[in-house]
PDB file of N, CA and C in Angstrom:
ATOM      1  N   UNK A   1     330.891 227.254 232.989  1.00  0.00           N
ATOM      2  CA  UNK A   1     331.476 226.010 232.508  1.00  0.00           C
ATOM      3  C   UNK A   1     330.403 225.222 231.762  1.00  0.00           C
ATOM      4  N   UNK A   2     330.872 224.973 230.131  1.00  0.00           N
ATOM      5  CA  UNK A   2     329.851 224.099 229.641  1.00  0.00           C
ATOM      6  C   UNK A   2     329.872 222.984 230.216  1.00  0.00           C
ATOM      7  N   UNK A   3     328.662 222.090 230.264  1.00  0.00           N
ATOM      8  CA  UNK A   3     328.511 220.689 230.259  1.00  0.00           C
ATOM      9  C   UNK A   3     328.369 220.031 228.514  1.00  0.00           C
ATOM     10  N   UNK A   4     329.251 219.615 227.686  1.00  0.00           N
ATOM     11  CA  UNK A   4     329.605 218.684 226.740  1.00  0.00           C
ATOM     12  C   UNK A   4     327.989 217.551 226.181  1.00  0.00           C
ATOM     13  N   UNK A   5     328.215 217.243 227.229  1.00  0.00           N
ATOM     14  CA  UNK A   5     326.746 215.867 227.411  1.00  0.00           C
ATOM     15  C   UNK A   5     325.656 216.129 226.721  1.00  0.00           C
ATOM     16  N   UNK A   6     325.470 217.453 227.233  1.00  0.00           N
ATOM     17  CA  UNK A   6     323.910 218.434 226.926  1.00  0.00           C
ATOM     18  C   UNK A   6     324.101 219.334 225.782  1.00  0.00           C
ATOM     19  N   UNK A   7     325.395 219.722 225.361  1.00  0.00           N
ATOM     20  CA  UNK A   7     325.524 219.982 224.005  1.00  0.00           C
ATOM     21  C   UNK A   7     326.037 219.096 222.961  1.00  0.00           C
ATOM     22  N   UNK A   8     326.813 218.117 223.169  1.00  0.00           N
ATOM     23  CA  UNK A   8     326.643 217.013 221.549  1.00  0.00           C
ATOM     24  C   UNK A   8     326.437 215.694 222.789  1.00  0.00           C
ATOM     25  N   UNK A   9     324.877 215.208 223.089  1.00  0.00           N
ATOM     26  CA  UNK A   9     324.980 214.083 223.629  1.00  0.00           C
ATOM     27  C   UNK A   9     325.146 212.642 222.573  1.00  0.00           C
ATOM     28  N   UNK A  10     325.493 212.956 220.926  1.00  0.00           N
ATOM     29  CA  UNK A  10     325.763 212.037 219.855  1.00  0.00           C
ATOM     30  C   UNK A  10     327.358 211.681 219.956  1.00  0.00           C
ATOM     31  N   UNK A  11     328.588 212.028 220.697  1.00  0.00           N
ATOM     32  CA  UNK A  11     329.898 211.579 220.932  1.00  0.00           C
ATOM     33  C   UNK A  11     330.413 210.399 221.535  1.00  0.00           C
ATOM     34  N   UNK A  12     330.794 209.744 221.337  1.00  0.00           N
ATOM     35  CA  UNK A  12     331.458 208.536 222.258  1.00  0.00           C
ATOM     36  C   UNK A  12     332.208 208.437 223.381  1.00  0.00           C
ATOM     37  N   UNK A  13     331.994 207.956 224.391  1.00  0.00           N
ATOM     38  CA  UNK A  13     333.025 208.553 225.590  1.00  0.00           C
ATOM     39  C   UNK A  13     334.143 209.046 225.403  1.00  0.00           C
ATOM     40  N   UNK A  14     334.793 208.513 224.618  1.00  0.00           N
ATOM     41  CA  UNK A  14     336.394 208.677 224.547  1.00  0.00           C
ATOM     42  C   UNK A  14     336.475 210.868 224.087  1.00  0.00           C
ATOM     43  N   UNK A  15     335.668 210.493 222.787  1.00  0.00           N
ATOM     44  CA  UNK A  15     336.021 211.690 222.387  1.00  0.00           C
ATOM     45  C   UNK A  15     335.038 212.381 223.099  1.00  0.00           C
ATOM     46  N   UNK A  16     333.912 212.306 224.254  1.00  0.00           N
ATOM     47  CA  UNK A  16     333.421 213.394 224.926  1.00  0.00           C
ATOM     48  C   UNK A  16     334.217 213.588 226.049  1.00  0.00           C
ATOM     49  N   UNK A  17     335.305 212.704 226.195  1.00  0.00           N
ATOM     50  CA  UNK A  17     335.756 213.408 227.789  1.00  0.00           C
ATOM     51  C   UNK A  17     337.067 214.262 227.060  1.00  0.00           C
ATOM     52  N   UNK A  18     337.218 213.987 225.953  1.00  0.00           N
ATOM     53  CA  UNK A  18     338.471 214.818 225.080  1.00  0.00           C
ATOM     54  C   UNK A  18     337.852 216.166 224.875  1.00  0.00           C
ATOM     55  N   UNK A  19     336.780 216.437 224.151  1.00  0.00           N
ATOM     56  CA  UNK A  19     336.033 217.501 223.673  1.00  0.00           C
ATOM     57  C   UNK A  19     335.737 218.118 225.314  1.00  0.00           C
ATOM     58  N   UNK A  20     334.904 217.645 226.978  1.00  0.00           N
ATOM     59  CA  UNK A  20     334.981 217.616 227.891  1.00  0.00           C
ATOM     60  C   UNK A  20     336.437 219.142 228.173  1.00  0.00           C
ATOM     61  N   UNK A  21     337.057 218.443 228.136  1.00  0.00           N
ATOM     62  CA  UNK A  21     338.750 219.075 228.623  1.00  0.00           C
ATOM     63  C   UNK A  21     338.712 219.987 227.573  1.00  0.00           C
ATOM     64  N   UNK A  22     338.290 220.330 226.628  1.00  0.00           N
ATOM     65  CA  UNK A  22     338.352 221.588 225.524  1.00  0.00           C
ATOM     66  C   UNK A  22     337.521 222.465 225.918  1.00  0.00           C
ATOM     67  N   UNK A  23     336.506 222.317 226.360  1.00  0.00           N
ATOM     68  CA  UNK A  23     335.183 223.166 226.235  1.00  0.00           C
ATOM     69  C   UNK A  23     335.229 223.768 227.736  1.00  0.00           C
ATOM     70  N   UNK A  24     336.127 222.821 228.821  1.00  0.00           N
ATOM     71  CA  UNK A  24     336.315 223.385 230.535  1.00  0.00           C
ATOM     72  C   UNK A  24     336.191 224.968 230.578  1.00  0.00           C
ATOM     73  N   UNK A  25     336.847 225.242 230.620  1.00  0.00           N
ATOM     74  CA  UNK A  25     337.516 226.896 230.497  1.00  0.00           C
ATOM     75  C   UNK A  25     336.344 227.788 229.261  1.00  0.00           C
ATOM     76  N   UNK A  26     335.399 227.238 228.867  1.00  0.00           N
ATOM     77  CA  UNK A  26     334.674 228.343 228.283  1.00  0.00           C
ATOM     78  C   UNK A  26     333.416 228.577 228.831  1.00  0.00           C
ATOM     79  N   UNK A  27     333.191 229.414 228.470  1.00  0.00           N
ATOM     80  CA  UNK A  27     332.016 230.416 228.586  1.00  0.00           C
ATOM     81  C   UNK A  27     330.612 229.685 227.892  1.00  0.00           C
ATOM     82  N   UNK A  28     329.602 229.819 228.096  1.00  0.00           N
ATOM     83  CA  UNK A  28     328.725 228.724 227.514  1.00  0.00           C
ATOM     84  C   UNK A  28     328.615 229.373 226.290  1.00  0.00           C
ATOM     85  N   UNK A  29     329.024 230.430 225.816  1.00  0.00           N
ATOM     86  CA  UNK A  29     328.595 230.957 224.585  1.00  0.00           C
ATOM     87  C   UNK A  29     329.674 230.548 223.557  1.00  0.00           C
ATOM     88  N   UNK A  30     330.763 230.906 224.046  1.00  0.00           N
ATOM     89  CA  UNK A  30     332.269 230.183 223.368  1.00  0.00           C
ATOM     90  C   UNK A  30     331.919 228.938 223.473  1.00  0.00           C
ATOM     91  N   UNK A  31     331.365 228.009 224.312  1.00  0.00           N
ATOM     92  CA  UNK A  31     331.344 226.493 224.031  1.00  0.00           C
ATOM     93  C   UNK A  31     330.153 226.150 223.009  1.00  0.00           C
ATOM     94  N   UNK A  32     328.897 226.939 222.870  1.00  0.00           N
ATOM     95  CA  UNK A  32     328.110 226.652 222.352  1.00  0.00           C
ATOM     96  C   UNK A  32     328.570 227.430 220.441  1.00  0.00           C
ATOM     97  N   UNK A  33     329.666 228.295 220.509  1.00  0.00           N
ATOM     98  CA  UNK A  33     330.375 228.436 219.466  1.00  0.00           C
ATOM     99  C   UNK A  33     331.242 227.312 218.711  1.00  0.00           C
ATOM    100  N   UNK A  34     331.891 226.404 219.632  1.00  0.00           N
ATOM    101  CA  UNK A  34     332.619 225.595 219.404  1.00  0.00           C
ATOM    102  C   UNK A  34     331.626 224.761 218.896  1.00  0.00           C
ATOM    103  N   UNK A  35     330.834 224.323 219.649  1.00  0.00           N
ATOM    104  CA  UNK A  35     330.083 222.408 219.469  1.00  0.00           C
ATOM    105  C   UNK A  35     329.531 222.880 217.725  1.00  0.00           C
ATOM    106  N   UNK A  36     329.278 224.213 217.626  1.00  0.00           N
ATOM    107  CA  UNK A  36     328.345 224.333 216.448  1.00  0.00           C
ATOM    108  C   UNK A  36     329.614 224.392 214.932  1.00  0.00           C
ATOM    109  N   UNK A  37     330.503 224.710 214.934  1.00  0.00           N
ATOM    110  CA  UNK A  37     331.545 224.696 214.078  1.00  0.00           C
ATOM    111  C   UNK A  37     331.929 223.078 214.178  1.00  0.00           C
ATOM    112  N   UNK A  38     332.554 222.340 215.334  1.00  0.00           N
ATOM    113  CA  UNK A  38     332.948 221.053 215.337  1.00  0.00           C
ATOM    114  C   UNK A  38     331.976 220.328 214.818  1.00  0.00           C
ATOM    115  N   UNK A  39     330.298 220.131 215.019  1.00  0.00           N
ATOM    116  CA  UNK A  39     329.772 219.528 214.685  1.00  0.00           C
ATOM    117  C   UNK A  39     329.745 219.429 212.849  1.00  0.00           C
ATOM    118  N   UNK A  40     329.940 220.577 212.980  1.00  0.00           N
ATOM    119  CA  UNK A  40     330.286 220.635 210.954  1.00  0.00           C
ATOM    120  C   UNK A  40     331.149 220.104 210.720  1.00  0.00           C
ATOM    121  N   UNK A  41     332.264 219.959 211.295  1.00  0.00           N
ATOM    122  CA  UNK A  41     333.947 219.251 210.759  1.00  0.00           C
ATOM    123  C   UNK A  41     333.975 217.819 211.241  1.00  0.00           C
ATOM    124  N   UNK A  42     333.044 217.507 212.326  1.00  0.00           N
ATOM    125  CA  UNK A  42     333.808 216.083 212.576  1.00  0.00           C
ATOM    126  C   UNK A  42     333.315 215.358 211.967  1.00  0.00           C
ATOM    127  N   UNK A  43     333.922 213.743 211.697  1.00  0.00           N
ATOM    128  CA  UNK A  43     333.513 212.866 211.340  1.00  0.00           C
ATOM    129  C   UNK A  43     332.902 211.852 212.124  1.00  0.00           C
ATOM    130  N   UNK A  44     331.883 211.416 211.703  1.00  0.00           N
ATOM    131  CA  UNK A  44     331.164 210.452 212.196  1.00  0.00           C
ATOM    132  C   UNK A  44     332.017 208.800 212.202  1.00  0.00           C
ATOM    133  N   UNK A  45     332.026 208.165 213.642  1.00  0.00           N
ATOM    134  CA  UNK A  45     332.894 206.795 213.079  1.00  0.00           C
ATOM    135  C   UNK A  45     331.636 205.938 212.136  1.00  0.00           C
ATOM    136  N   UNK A  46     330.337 206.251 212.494  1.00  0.00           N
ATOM    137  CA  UNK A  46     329.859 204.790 210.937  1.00  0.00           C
ATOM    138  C   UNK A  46     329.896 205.122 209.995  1.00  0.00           C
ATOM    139  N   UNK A  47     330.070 206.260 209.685  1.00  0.00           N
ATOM    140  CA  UNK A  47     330.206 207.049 208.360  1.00  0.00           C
ATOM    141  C   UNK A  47     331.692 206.606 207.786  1.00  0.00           C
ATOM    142  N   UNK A  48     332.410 206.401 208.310  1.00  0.00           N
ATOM    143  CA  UNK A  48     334.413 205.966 208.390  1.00  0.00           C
ATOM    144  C   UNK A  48     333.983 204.553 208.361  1.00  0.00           C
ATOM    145  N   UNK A  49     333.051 203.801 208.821  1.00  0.00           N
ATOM    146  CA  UNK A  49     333.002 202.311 208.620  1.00  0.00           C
ATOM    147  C   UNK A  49     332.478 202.070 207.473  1.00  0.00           C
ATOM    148  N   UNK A  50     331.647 203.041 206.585  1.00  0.00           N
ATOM    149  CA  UNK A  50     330.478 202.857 205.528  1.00  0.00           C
ATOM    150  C   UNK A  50     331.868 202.520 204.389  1.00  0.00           C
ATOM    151  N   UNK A  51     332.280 203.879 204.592  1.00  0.00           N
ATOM    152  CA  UNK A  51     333.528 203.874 203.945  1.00  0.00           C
ATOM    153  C   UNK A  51     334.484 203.629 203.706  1.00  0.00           C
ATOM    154  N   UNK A  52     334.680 202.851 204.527  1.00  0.00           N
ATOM    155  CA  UNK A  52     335.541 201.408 204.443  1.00  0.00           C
ATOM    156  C   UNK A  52     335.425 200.194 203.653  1.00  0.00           C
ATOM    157  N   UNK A  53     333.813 199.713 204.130  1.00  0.00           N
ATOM    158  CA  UNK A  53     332.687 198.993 203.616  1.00  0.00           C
ATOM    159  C   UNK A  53     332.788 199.136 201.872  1.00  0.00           C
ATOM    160  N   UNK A  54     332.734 200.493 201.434  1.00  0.00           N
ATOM    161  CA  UNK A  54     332.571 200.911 199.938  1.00  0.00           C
ATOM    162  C   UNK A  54     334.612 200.447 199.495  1.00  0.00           C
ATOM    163  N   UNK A  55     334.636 201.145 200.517  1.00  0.00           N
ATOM    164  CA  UNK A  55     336.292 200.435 199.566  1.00  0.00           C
ATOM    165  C   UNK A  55     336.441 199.736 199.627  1.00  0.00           C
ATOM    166  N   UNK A  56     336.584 198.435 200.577  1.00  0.00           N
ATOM    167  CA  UNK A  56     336.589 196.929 200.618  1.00  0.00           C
ATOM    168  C   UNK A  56     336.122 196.661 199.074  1.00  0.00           C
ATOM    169  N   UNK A  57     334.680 196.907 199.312  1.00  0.00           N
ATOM    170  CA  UNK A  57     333.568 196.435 197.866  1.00  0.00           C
ATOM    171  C   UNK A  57     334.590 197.065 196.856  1.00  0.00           C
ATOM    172  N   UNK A  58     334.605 197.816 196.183  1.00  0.00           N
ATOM    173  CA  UNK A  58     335.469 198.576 194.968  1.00  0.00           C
ATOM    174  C   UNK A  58     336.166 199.848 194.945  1.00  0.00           C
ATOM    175  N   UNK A  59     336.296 200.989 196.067  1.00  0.00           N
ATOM    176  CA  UNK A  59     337.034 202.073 195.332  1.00  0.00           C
ATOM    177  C   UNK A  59     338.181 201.749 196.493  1.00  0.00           C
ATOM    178  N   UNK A  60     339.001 201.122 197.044  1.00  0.00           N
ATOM    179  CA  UNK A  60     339.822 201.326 197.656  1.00  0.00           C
ATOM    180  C   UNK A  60     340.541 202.570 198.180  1.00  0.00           C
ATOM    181  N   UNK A  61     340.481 202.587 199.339  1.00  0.00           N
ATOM    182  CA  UNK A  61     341.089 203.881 199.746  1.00  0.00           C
ATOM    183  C   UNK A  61     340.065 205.190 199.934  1.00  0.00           C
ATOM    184  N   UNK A  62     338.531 204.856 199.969  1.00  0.00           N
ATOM    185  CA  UNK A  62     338.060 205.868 200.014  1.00  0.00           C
ATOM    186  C   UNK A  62     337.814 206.376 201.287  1.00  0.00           C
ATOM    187  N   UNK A  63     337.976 205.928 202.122  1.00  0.00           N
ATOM    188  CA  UNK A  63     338.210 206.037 203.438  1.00  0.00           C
ATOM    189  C   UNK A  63     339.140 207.336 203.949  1.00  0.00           C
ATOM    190  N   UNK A  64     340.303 207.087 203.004  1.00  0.00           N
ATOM    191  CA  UNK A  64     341.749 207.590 203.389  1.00  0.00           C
ATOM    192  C   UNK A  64     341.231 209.073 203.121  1.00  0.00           C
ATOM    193  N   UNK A  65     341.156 209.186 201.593  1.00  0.00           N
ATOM    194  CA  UNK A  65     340.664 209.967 200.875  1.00  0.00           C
ATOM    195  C   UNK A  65     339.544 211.357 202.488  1.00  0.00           C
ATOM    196  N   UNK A  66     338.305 210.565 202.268  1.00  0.00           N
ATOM    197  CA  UNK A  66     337.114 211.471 203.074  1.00  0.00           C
ATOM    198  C   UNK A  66     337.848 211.850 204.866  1.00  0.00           C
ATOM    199  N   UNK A  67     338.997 210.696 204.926  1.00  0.00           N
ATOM    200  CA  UNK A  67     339.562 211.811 206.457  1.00  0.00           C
ATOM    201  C   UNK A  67     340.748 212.852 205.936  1.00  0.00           C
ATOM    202  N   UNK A  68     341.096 212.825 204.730  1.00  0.00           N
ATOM    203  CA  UNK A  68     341.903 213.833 204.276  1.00  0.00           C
ATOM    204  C   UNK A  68     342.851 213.591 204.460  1.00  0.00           C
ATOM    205  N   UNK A  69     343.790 212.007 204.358  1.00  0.00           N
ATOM    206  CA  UNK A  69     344.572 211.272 204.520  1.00  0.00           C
ATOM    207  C   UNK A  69     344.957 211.221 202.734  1.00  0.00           C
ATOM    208  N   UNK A  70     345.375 211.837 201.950  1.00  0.00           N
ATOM    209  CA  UNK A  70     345.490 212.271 200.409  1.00  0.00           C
ATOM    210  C   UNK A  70     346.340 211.200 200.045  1.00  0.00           C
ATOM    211  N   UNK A  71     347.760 211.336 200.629  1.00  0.00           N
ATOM    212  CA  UNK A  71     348.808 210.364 200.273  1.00  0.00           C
ATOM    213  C   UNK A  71     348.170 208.901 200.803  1.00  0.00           C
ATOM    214  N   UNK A  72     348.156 208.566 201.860  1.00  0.00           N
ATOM    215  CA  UNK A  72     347.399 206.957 201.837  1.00  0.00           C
ATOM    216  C   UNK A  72     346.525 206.433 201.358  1.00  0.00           C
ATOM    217  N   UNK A  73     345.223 207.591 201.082  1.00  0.00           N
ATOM    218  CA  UNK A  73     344.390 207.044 199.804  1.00  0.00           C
ATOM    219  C   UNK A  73     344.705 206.863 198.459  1.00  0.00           C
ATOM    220  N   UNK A  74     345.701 207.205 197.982  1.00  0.00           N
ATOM    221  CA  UNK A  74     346.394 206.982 196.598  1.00  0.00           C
ATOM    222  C   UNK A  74     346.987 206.086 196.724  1.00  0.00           C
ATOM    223  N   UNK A  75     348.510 205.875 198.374  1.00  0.00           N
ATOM    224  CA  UNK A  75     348.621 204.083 197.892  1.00  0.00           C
ATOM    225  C   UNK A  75     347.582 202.897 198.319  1.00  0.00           C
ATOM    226  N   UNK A  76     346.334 203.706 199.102  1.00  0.00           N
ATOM    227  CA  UNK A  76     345.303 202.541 198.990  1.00  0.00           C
ATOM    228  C   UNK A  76     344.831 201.983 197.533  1.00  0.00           C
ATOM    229  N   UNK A  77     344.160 203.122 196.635  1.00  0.00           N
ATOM    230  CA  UNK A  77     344.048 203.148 195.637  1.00  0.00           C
ATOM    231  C   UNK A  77     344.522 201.762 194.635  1.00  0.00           C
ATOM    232  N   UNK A  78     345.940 202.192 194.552  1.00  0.00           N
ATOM    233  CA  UNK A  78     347.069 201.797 193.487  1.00  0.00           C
ATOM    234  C   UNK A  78     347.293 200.421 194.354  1.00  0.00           C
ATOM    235  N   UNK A  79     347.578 200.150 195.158  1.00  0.00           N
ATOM    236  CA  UNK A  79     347.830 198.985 195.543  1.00  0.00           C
ATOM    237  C   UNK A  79     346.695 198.128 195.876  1.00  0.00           C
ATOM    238  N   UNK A  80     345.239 198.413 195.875  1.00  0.00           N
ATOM    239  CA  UNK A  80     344.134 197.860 196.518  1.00  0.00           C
ATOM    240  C   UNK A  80     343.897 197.631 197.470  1.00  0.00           C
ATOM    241  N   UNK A  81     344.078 198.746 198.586  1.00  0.00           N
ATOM    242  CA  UNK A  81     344.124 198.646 199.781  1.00  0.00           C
ATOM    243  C   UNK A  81     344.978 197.657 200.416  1.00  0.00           C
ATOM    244  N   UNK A  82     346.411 198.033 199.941  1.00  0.00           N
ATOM    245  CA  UNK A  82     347.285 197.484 200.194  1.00  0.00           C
ATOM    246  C   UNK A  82     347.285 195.999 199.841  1.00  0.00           C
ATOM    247  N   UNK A  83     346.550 195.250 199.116  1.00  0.00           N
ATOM    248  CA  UNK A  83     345.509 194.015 198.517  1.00  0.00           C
ATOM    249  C   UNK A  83     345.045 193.441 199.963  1.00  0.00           C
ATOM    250  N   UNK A  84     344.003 194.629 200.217  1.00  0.00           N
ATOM    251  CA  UNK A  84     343.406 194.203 200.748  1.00  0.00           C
ATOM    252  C   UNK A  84     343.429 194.520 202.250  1.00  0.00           C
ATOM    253  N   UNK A  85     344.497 194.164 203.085  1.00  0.00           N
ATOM    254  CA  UNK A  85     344.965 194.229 204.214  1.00  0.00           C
ATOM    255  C   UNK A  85     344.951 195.383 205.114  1.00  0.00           C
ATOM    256  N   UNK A  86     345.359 196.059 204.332  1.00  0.00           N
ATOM    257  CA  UNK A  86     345.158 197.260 204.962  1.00  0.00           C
ATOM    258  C   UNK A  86     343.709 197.924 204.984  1.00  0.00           C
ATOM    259  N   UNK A  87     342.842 197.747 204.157  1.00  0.00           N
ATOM    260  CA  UNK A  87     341.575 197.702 204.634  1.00  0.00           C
ATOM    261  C   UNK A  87     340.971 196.796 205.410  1.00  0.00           C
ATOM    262  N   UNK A  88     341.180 195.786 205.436  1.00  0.00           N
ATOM    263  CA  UNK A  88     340.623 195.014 206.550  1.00  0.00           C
ATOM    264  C   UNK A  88     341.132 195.619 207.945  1.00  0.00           C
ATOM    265  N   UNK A  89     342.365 196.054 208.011  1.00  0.00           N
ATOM    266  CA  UNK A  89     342.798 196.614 209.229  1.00  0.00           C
ATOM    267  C   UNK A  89     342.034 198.036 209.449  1.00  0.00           C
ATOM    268  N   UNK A  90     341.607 198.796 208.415  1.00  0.00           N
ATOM    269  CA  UNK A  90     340.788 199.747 208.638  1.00  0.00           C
ATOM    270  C   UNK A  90     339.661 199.406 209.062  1.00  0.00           C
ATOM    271  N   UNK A  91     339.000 198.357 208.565  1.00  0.00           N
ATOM    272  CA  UNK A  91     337.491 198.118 208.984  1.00  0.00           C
ATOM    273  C   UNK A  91     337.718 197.587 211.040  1.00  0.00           C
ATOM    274  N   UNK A  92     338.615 196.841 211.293  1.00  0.00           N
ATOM    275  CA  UNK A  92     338.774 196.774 212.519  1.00  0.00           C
ATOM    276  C   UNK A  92     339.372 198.060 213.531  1.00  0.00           C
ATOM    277  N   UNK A  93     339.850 199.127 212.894  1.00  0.00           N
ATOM    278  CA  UNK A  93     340.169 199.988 213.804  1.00  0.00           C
ATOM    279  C   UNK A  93     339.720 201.427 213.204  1.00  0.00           C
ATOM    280  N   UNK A  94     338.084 201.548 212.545  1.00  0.00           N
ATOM    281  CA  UNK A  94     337.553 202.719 212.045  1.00  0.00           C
ATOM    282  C   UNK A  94     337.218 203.661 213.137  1.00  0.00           C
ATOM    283  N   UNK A  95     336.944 203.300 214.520  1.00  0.00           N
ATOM    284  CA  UNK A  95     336.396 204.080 215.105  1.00  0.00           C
ATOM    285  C   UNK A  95     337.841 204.890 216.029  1.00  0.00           C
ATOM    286  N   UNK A  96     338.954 204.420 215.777  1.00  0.00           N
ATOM    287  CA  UNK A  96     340.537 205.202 216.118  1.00  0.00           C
ATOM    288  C   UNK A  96     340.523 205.855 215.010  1.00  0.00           C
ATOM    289  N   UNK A  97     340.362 205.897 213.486  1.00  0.00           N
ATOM    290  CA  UNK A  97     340.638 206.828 212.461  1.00  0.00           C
ATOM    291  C   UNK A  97     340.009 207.876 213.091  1.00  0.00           C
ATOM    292  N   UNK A  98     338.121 207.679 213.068  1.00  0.00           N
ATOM    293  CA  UNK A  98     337.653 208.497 213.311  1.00  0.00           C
ATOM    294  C   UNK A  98     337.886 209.520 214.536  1.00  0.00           C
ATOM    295  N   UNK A  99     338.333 208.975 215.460  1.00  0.00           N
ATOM    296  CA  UNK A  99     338.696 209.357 216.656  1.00  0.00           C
ATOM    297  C   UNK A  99     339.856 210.694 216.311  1.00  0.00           C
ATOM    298  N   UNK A 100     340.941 209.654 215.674  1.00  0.00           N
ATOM    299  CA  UNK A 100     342.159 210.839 215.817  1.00  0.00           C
ATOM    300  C   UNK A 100     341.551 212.132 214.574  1.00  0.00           C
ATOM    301  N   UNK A 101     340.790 212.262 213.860  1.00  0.00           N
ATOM    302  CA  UNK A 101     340.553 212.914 212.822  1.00  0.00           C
ATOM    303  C   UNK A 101     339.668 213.888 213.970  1.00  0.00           C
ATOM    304  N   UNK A 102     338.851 213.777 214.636  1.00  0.00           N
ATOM    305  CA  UNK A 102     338.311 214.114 215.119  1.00  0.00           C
ATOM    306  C   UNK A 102     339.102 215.191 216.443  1.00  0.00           C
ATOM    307  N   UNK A 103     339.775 214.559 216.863  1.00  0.00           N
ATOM    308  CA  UNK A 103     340.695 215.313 217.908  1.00  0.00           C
ATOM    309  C   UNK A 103     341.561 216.659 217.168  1.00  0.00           C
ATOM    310  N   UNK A 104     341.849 216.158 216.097  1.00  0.00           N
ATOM    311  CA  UNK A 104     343.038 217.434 215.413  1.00  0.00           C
ATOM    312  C   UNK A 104     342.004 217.984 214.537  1.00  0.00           C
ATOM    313  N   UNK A 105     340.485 217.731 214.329  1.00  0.00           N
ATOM    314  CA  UNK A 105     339.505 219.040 214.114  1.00  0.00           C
ATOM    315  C   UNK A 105     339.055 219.877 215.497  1.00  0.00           C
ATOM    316  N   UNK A 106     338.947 219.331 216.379  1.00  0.00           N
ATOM    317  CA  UNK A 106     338.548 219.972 217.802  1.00  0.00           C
ATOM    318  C   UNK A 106     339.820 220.719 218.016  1.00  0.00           C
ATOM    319  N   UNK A 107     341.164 220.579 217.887  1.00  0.00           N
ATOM    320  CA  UNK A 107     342.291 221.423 218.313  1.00  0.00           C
ATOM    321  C   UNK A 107     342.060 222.795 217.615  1.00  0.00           C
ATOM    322  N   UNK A 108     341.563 222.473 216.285  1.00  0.00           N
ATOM    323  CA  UNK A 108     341.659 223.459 215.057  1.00  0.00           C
ATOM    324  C   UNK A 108     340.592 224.162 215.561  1.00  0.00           C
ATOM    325  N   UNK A 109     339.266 223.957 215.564  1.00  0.00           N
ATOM    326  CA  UNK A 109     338.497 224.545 215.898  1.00  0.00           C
ATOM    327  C   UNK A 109     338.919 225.780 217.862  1.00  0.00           C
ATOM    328  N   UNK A 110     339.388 225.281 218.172  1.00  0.00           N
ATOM    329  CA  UNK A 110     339.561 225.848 219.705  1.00  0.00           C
ATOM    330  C   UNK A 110     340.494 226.788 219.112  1.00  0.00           C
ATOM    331  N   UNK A 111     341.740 226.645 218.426  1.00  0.00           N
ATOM    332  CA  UNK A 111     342.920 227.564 217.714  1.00  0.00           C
ATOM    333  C   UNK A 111     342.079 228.764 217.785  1.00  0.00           C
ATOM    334  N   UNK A 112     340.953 228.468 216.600  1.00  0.00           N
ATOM    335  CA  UNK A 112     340.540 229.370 215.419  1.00  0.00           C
ATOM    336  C   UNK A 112     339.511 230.302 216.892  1.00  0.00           C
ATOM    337  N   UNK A 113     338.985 229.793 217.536  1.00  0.00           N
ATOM    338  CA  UNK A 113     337.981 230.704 218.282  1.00  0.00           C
ATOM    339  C   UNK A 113     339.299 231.356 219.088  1.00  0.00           C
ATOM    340  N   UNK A 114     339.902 230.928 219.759  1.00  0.00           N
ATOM    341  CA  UNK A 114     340.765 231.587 220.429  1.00  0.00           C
ATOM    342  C   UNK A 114     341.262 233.023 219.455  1.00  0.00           C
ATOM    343  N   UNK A 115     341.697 232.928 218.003  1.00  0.00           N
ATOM    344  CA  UNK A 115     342.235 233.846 217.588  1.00  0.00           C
ATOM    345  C   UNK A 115     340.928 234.797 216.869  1.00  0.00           C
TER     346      UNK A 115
END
């Protein structure tokens, strides 16, 4: 049974007791397979705040865009982050973007080793 902690001790509680419950059931070699693929895919939440930060300032929607959110970064875009609002609501809840982006790369990743 991996211990999580000692292989990405850079996670936030939330998503280490999520990643935690993924990694239970493996083998330290399968877990130390996993952390090394996830660590490539996930997103960082200040990295999701930077980028928020930059769209606020001028490209709107780039946020949407870098979690691979395609359609909401275009009506961020076109509308200016909804003018505005909807980025401000991003800048207060970046570290849930990052979060859920993060969870449905850890699913993907567990899929893909499994098969």
């Amino acid at each position: 049974m991996a211990n999580i902690l000692h292989l990405m001790p850079e996670l936030d509680p939330d998503e280490m007791s999520f990643v935690q419950t993924l990694v239970d059931k493996m083998s330290e070699q399968e877990a130390q397979q996993f952390v090394n693929i996830y660590r490539a895919r996930r997103k960082d939440p200040q990295m999701v705040l930077i980028a928020t930060l930059v769209g606020f300032i001028g490209l709107a929607g780039l946020q949407r865009f870098w979690l691979g959110q395609i359609m909401m970064g275009l009506l961020y875009f076109f509308t200016g982050g909804l003018c505005l609002v909807g980025t401000i609501i991003d800048l207060i809840n970046y570290k849930r973007l990052a979060f859920e982006y993060n969870v449905k790369e850890a699913q993907q990743v567990v899929t893909m080793l499994r098969y």
